[in-house]
Protein backbone atom coordinates (compact mmCIF):
# COMPACT_ATOMS: atom_id res chain seq x y z
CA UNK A 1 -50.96 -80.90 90.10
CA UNK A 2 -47.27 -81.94 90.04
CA UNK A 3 -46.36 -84.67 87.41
CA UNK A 4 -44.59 -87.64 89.21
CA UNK A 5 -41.87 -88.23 87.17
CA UNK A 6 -40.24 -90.97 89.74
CA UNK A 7 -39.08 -94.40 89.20
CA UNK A 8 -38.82 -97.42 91.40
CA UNK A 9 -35.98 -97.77 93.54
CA UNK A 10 -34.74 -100.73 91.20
CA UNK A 11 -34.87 -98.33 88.34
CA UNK A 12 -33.04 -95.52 90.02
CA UNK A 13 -30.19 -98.03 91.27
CA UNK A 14 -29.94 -99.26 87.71
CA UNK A 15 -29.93 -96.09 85.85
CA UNK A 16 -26.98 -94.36 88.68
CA UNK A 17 -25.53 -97.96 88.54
CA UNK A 18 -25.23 -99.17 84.90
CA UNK A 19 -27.08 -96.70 83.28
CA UNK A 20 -27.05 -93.18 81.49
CA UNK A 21 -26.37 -92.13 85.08
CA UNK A 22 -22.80 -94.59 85.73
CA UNK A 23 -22.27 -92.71 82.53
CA UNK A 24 -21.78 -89.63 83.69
CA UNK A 25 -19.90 -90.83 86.89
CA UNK A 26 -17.69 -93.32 85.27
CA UNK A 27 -17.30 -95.82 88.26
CA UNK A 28 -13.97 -96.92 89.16
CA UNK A 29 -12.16 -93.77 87.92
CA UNK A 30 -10.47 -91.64 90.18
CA UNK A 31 -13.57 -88.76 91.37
CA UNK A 32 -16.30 -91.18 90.90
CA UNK A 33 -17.54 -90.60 94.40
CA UNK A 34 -17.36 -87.14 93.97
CA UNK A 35 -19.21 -86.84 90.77
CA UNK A 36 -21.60 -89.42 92.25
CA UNK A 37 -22.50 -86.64 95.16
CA UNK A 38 -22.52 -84.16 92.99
CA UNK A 39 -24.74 -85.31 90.51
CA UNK A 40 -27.38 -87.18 93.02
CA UNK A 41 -27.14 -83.80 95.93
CA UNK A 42 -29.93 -82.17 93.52
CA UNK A 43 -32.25 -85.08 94.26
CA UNK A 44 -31.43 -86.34 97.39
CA UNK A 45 -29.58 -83.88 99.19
CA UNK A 46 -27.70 -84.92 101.97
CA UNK A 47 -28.64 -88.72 101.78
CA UNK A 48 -26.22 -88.84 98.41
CA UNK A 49 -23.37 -89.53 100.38
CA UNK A 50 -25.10 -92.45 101.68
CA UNK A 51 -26.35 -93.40 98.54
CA UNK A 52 -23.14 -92.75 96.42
CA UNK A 53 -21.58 -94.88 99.45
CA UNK A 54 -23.68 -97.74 98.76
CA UNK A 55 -23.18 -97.55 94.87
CA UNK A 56 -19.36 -97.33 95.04
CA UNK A 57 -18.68 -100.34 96.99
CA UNK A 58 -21.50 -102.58 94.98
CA UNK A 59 -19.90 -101.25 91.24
CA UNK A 60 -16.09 -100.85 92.36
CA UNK A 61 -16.02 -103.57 95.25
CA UNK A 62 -15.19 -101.14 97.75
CA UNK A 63 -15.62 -98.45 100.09
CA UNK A 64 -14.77 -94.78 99.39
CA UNK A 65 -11.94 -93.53 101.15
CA UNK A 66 -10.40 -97.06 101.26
CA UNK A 67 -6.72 -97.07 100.94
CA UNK A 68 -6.81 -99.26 97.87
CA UNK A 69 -9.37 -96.92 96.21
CA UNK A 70 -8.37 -96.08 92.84
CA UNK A 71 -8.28 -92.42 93.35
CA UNK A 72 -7.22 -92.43 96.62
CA UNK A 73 -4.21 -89.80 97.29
CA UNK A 74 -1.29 -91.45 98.41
């Protein structure tokens, strides 16, 4: 039998958030939705971008792809 190594969803939101997980994406730095995706694709495939989404604009203030998105391409 599988081990369930899962979390809550509070715990999950705080670890990608403000965690060992914002860490590694480094939140309001030019690619942080990309590395967001990229990281969170292994576990929740195509619902990251949803996900990564909802974490941007709650730790940055904003949407991705916004025009006054720090890495936005000008």
């Amino acid at each position: 039998m599988a081990r369930n190594r899962g979390g809550s969803a509070a715990t999950l939101k705080r670890y990608w958030g403000q965690g060992r997980g914002a860490a590694k994406i480094r939140w309001n730095t030019p690619g942080d939705y990309t590395r967001c995706t990229r990281q969170l694709h292994k576990y929740l495939g195509a619902r990251a971008k949803g996900y990564c989404a909802r974490l941007h604009r709650e730790r940055t203030g904003i949407w991705p792809g916004d025009r006054r998105n720090v890495g936005r391409r000008r």
